[in-house]
PDB file of N, CA and C in Angstrom:
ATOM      1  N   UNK A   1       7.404   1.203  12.408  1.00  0.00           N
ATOM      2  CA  UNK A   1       6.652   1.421  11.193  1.00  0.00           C
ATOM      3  C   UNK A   1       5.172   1.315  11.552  1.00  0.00           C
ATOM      4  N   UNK A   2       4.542   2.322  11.585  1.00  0.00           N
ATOM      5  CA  UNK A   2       3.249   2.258  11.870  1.00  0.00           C
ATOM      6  C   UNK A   2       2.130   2.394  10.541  1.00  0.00           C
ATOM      7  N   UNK A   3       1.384   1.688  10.641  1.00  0.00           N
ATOM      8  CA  UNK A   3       0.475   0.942   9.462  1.00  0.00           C
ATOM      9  C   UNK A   3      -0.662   1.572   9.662  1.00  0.00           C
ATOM     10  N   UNK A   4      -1.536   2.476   8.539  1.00  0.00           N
ATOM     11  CA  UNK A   4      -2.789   2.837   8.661  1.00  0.00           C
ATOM     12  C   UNK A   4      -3.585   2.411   7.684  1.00  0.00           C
ATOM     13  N   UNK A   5      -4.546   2.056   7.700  1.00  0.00           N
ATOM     14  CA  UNK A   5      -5.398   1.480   6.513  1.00  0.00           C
ATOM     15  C   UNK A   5      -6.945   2.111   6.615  1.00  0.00           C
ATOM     16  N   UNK A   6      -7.038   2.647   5.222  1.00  0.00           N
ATOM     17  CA  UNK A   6      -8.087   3.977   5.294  1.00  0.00           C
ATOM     18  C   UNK A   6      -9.498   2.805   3.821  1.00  0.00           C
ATOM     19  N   UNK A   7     -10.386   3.167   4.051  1.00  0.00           N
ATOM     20  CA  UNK A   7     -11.420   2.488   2.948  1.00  0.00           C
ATOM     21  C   UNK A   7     -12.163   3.635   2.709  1.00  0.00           C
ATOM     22  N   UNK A   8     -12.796   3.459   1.462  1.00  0.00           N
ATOM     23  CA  UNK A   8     -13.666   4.188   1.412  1.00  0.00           C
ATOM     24  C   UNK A   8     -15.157   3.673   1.620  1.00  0.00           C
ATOM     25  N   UNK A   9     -16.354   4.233   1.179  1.00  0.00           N
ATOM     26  CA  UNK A   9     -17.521   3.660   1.621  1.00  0.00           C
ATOM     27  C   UNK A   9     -18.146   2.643   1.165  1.00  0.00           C
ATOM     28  N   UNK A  10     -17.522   2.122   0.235  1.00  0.00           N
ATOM     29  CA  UNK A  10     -17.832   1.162  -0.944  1.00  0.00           C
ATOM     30  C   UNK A  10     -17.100  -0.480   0.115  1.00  0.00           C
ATOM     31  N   UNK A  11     -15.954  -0.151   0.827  1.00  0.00           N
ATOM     32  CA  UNK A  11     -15.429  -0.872   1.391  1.00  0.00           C
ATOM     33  C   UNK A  11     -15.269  -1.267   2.552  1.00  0.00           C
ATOM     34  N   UNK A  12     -15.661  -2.144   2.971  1.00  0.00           N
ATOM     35  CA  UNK A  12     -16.085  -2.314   4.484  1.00  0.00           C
ATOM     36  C   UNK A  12     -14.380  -2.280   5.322  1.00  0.00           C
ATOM     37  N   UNK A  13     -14.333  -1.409   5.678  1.00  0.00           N
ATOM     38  CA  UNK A  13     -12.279  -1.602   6.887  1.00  0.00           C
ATOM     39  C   UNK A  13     -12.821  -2.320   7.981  1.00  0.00           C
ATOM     40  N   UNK A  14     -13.158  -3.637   7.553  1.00  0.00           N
ATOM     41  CA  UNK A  14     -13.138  -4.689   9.020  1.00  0.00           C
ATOM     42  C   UNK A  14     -11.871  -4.795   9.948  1.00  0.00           C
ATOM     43  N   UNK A  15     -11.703  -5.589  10.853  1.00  0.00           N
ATOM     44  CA  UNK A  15     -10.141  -6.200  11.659  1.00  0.00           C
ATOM     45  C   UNK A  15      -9.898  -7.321  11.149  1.00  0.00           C
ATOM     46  N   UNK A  16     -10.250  -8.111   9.598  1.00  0.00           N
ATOM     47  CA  UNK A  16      -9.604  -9.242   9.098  1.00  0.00           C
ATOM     48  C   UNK A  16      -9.051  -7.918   7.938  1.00  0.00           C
ATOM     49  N   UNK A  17      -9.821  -6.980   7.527  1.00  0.00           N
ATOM     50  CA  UNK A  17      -9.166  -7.026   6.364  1.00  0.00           C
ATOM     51  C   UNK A  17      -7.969  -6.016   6.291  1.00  0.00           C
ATOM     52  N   UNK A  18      -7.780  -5.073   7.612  1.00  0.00           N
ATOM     53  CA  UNK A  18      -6.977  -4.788   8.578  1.00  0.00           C
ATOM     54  C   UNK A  18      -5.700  -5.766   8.778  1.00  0.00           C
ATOM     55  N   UNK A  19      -6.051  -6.815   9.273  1.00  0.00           N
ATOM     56  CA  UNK A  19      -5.066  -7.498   9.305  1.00  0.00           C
ATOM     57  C   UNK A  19      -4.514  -8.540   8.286  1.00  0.00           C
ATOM     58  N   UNK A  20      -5.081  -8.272   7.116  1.00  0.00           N
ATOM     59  CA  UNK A  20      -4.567  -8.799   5.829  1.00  0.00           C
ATOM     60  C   UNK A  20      -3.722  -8.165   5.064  1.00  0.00           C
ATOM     61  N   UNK A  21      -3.807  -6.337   5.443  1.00  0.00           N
ATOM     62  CA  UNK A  21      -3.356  -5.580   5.090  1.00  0.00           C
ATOM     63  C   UNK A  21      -1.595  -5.440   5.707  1.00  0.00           C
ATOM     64  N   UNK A  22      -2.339  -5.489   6.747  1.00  0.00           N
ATOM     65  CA  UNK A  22      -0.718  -5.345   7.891  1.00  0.00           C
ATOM     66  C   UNK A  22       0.208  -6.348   7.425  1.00  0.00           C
ATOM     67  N   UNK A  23      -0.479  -7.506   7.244  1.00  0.00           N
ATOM     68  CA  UNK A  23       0.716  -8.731   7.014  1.00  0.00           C
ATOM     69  C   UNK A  23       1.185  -8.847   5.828  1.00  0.00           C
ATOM     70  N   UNK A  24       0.666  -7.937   4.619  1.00  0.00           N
ATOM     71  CA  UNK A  24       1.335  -8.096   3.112  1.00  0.00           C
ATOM     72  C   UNK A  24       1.949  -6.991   3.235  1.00  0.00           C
ATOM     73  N   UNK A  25       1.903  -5.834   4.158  1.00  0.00           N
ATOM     74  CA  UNK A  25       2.605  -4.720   4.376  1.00  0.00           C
ATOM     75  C   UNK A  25       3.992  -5.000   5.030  1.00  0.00           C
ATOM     76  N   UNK A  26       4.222  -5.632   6.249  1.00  0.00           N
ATOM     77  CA  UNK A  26       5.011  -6.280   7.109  1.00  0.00           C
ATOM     78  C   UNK A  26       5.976  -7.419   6.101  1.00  0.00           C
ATOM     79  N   UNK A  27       4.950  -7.940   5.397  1.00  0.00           N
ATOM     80  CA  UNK A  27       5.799  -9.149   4.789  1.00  0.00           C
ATOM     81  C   UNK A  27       6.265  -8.312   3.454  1.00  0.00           C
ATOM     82  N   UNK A  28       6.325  -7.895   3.083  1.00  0.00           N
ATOM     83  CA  UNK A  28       6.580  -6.932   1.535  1.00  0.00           C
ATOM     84  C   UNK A  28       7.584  -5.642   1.993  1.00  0.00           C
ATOM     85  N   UNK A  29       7.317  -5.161   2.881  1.00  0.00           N
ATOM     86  CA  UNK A  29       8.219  -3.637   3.403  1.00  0.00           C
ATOM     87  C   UNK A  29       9.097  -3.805   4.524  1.00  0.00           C
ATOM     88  N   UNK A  30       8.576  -4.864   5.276  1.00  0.00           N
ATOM     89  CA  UNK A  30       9.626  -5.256   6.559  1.00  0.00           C
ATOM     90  C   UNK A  30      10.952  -4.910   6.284  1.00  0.00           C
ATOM     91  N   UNK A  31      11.629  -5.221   5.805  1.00  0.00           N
ATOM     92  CA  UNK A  31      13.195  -4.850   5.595  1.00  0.00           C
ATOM     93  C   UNK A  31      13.565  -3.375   5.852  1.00  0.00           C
ATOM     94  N   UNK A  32      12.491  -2.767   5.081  1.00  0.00           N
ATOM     95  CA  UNK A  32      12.507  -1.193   5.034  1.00  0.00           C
ATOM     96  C   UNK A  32      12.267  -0.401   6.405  1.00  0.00           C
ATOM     97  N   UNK A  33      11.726  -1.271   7.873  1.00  0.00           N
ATOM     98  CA  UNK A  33      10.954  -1.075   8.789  1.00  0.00           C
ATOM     99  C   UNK A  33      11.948   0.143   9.504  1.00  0.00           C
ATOM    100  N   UNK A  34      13.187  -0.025   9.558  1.00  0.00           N
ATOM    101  CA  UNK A  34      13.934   1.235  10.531  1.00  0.00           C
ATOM    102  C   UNK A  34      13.697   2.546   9.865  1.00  0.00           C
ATOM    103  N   UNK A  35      13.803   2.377   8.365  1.00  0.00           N
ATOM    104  CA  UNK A  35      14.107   3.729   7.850  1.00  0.00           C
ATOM    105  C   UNK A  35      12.033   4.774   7.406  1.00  0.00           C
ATOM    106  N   UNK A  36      11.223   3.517   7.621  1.00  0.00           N
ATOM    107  CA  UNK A  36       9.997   4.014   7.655  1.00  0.00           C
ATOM    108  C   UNK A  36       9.523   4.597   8.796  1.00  0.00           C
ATOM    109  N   UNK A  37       8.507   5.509   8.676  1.00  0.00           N
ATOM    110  CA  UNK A  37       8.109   5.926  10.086  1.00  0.00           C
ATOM    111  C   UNK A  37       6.280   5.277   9.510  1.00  0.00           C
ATOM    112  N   UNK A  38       5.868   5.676   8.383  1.00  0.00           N
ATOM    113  CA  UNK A  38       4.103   5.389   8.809  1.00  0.00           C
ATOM    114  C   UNK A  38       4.123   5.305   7.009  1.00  0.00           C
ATOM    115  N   UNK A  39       3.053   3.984   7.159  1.00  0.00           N
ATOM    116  CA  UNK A  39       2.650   3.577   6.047  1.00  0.00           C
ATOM    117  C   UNK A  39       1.229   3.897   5.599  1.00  0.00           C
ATOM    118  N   UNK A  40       0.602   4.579   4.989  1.00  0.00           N
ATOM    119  CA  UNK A  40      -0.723   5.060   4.561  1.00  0.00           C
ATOM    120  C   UNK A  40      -1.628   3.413   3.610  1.00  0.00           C
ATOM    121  N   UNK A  41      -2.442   2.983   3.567  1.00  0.00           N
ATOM    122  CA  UNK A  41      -3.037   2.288   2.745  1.00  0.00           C
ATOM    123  C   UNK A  41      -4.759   2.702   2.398  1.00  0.00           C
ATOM    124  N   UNK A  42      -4.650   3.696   1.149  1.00  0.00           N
ATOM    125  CA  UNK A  42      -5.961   3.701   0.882  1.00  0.00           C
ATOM    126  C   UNK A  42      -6.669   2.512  -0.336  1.00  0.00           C
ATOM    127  N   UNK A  43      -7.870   1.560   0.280  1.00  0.00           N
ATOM    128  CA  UNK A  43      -8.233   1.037  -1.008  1.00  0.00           C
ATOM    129  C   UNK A  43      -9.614   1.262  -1.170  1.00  0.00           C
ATOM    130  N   UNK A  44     -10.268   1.135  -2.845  1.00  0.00           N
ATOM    131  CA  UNK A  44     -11.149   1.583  -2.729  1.00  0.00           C
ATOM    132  C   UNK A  44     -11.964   1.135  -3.878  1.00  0.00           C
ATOM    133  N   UNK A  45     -13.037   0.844  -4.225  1.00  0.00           N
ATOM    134  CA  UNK A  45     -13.617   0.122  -4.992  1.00  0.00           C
ATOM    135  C   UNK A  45     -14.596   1.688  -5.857  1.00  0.00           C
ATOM    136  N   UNK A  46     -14.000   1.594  -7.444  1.00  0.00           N
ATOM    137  CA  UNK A  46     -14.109   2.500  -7.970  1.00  0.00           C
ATOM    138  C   UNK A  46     -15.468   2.328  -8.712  1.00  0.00           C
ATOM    139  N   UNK A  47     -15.850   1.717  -8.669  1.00  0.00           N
ATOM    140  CA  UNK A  47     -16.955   1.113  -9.716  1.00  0.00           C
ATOM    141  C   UNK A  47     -18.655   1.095  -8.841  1.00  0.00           C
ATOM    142  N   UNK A  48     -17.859   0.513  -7.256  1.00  0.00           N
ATOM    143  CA  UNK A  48     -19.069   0.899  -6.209  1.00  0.00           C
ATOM    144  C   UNK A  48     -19.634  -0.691  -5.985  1.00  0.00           C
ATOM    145  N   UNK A  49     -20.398  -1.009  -4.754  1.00  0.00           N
ATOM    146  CA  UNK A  49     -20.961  -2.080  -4.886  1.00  0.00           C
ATOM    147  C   UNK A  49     -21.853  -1.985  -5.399  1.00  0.00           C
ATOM    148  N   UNK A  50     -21.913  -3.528  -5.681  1.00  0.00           N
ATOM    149  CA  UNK A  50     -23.236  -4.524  -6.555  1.00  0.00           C
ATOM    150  C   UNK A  50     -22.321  -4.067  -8.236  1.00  0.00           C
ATOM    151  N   UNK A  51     -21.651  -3.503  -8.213  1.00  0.00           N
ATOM    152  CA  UNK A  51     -20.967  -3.342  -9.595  1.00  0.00           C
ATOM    153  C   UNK A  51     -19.728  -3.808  -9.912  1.00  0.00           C
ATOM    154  N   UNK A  52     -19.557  -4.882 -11.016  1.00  0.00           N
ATOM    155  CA  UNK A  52     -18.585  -5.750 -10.891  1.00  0.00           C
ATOM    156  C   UNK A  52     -17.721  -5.426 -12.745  1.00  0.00           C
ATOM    157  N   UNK A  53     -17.000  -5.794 -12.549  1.00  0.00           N
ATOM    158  CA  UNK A  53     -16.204  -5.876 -14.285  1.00  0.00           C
ATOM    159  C   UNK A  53     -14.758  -5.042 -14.124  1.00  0.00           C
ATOM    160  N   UNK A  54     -13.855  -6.046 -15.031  1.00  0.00           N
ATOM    161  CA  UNK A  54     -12.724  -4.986 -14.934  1.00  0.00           C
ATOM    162  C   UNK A  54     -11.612  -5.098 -13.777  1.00  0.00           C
ATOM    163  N   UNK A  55     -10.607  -3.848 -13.787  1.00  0.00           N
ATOM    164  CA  UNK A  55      -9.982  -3.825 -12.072  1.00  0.00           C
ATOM    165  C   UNK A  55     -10.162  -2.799 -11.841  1.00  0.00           C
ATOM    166  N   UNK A  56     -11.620  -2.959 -10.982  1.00  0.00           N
ATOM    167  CA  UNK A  56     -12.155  -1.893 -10.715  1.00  0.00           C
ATOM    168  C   UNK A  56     -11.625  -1.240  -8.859  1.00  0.00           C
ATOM    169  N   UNK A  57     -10.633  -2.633  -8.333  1.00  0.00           N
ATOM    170  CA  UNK A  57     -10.269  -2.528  -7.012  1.00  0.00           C
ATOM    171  C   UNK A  57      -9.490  -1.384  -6.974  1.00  0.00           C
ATOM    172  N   UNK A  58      -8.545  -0.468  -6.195  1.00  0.00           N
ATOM    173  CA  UNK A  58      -7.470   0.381  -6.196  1.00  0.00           C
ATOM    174  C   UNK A  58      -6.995   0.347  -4.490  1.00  0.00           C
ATOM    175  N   UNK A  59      -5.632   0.324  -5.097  1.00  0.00           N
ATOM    176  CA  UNK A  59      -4.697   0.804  -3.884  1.00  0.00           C
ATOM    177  C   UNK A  59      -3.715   1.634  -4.052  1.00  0.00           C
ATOM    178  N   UNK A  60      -3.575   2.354  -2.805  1.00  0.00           N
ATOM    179  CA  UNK A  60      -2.913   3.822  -3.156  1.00  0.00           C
ATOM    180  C   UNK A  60      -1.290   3.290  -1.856  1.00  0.00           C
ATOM    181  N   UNK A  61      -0.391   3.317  -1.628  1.00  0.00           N
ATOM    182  CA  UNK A  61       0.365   3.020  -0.357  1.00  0.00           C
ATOM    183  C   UNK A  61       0.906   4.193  -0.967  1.00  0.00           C
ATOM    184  N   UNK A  62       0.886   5.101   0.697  1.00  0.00           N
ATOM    185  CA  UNK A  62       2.165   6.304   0.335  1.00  0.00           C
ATOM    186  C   UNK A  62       3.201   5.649   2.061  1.00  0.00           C
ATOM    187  N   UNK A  63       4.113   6.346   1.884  1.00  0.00           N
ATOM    188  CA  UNK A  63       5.589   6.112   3.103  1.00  0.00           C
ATOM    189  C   UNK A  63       6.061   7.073   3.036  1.00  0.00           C
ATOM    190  N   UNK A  64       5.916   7.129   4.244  1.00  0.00           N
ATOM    191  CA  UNK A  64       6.762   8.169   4.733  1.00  0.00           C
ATOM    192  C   UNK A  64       7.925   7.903   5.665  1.00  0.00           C
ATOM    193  N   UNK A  65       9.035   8.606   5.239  1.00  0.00           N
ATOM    194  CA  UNK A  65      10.378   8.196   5.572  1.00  0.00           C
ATOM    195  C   UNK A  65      11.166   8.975   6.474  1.00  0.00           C
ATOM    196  N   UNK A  66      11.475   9.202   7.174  1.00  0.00           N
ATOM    197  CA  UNK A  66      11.797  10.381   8.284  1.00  0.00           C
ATOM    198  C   UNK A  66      13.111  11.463   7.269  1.00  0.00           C
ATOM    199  N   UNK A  67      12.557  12.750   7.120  1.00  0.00           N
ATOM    200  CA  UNK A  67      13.532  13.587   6.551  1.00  0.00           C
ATOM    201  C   UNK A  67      13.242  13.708   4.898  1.00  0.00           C
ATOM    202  N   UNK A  68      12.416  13.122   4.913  1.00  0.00           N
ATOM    203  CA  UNK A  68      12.035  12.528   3.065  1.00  0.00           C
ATOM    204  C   UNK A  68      10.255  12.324   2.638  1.00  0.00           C
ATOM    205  N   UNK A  69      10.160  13.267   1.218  1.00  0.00           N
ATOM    206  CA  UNK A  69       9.032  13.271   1.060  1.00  0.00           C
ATOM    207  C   UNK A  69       8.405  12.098   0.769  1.00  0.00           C
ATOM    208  N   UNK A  70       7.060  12.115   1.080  1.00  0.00           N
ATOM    209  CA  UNK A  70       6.406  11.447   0.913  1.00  0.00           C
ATOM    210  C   UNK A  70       6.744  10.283  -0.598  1.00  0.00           C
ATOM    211  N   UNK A  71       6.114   8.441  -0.332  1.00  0.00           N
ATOM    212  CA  UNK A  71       6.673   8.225  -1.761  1.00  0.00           C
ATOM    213  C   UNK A  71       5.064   7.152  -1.769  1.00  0.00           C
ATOM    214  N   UNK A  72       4.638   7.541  -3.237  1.00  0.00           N
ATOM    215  CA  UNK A  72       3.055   6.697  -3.304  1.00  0.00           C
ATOM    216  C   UNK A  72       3.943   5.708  -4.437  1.00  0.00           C
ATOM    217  N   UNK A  73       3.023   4.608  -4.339  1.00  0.00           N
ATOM    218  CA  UNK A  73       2.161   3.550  -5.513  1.00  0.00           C
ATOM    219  C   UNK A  73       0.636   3.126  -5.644  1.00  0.00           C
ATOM    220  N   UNK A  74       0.779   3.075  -7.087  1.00  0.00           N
ATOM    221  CA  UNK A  74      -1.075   2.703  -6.912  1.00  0.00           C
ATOM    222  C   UNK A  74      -0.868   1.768  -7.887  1.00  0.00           C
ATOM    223  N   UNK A  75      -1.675   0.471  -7.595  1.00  0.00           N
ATOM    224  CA  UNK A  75      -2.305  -0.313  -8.313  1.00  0.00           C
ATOM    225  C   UNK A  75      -3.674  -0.737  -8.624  1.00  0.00           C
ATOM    226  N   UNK A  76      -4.278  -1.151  -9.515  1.00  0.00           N
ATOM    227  CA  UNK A  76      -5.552  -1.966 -10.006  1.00  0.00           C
ATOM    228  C   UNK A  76      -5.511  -2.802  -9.897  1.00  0.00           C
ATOM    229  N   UNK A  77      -6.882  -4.035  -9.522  1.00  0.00           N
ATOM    230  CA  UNK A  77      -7.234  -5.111  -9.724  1.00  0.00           C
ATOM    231  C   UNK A  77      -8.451  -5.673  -9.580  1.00  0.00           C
ATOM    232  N   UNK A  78      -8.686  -6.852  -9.490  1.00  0.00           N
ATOM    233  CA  UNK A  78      -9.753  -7.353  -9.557  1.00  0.00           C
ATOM    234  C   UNK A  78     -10.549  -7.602  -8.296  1.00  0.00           C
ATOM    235  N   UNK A  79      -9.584  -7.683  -7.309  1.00  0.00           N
ATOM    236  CA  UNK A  79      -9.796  -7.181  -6.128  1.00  0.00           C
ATOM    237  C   UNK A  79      -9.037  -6.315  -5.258  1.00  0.00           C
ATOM    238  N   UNK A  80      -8.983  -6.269  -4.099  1.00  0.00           N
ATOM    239  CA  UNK A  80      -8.718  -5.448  -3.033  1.00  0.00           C
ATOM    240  C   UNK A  80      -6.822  -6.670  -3.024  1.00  0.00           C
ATOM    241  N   UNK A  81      -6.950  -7.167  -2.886  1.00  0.00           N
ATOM    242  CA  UNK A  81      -5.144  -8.155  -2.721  1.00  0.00           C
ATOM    243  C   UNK A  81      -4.800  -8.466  -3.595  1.00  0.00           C
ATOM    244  N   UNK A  82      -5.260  -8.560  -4.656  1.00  0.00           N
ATOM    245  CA  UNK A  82      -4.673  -8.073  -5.812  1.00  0.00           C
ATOM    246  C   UNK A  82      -4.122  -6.617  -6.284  1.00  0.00           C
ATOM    247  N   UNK A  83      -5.106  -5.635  -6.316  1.00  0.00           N
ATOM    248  CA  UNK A  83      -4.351  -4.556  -5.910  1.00  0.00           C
ATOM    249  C   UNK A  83      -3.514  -3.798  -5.272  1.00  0.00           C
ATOM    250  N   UNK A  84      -3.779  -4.361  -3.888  1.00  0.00           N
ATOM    251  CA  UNK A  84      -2.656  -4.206  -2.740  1.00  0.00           C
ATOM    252  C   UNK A  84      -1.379  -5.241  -3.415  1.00  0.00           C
ATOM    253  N   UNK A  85      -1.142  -6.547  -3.818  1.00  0.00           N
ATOM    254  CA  UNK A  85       0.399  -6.692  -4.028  1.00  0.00           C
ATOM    255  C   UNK A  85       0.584  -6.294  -4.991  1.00  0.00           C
ATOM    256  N   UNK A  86       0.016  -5.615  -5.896  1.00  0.00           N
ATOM    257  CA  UNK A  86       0.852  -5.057  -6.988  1.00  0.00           C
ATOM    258  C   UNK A  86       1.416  -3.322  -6.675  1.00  0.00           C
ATOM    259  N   UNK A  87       0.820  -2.678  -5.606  1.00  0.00           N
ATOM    260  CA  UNK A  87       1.068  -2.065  -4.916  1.00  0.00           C
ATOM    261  C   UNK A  87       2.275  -1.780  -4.562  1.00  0.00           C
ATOM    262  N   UNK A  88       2.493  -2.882  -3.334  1.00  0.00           N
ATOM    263  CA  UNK A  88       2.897  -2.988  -3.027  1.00  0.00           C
ATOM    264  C   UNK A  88       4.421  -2.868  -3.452  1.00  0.00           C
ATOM    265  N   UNK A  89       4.346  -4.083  -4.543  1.00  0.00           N
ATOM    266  CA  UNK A  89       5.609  -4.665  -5.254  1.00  0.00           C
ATOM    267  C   UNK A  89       6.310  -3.504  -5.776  1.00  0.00           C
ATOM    268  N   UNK A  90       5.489  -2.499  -6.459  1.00  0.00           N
ATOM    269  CA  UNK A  90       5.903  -1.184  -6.842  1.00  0.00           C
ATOM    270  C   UNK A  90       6.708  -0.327  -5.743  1.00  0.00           C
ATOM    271  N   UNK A  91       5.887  -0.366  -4.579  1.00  0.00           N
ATOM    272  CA  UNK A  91       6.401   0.556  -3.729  1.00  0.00           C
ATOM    273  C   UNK A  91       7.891  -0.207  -3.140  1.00  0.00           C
ATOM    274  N   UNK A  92       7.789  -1.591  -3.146  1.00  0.00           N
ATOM    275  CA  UNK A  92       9.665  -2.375  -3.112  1.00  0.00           C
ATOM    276  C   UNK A  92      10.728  -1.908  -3.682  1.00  0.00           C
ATOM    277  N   UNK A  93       9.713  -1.623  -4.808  1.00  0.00           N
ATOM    278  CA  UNK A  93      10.897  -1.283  -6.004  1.00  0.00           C
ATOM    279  C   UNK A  93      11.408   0.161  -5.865  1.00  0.00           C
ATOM    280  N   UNK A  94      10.415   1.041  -5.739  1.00  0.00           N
ATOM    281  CA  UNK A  94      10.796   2.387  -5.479  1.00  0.00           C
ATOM    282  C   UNK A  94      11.829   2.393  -4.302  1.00  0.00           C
ATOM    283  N   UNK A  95      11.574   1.812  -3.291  1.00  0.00           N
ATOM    284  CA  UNK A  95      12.311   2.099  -1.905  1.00  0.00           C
ATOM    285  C   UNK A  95      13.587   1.298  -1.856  1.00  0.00           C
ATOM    286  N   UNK A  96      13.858   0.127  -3.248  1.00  0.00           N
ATOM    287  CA  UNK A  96      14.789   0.127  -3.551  1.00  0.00           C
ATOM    288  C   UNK A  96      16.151   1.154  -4.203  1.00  0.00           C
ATOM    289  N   UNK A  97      15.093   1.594  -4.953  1.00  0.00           N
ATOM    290  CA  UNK A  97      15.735   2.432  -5.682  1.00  0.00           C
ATOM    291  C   UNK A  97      16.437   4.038  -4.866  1.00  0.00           C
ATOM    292  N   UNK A  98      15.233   4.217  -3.802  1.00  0.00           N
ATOM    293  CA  UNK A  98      15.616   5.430  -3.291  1.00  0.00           C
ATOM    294  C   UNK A  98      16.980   5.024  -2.264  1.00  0.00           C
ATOM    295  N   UNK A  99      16.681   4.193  -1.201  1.00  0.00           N
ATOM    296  CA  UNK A  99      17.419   3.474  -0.652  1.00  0.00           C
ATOM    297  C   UNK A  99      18.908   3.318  -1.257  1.00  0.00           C
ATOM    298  N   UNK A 100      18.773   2.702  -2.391  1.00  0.00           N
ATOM    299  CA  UNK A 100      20.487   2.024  -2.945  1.00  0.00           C
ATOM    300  C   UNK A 100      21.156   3.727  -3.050  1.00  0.00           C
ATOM    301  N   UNK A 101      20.021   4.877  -3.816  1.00  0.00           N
ATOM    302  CA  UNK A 101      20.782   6.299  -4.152  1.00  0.00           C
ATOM    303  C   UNK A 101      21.372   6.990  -2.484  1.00  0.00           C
ATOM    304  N   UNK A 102      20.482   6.338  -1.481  1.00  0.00           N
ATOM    305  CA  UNK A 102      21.040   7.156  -0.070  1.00  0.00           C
ATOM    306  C   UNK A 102      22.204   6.441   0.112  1.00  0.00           C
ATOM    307  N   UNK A 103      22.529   5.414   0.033  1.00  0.00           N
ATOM    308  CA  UNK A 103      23.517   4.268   0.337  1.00  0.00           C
ATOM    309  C   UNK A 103      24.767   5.065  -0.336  1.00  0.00           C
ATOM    310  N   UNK A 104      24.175   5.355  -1.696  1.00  0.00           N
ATOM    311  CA  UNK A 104      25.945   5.830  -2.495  1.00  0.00           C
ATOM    312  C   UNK A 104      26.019   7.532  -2.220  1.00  0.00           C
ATOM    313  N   UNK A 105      25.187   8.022  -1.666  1.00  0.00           N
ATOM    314  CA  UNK A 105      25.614   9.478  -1.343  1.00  0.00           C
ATOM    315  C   UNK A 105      26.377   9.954  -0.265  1.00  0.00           C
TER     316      UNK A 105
END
């Protein structure tokens, strides 16, 4: 499962926040790791710096699954990990769901 994490300009893509990313990715999708091939993470601060209010954070996770289209979630928040686990949690649920339908076919 290979992990990419994309920012926009508003957002600095350091190697902590890189690796904050990987480990709520790893710890949240791990299970899913054989049947994933590459995990997309765009986040992005909609509002812009020095500008605060709201959940103005966003995260986008798309997966891609070998043989199978693409599958996104997006969440809001107040920040950047906040947005990412609610993200996230969404995208569990989906890959539950797709998952249990491959299981009974």
């Amino acid at each position: 499962m290979r992990i990419q994490v994309n920012t926009d300009s508003q957002t600095p893509g350091t190697a902590d926040l890189e690796r904050s990313v990987e480990f709520v990715i790893v710890e949240k999708l791990g299970r899913f790791a054989e049947r994933i091939t590459r995990v997309e993470v765009h986040l992005t601060d909609e509002n812009g710096t020095g500008k605060s209010g709201g959940n103005d954070k966003r995260c986008m996770i798309e997966v891609r699954m070998a043989g199978k289209e693409p599958v996104t979630a997006t969440d809001r928040g107040a920040t950047h990990d906040v947005a990412l686990r609610g993200a996230t949690a969404k995208m569990q649920s989906q890959l539950d769901t797709i998952i249990g339908k491959l299981g009974r076919g």
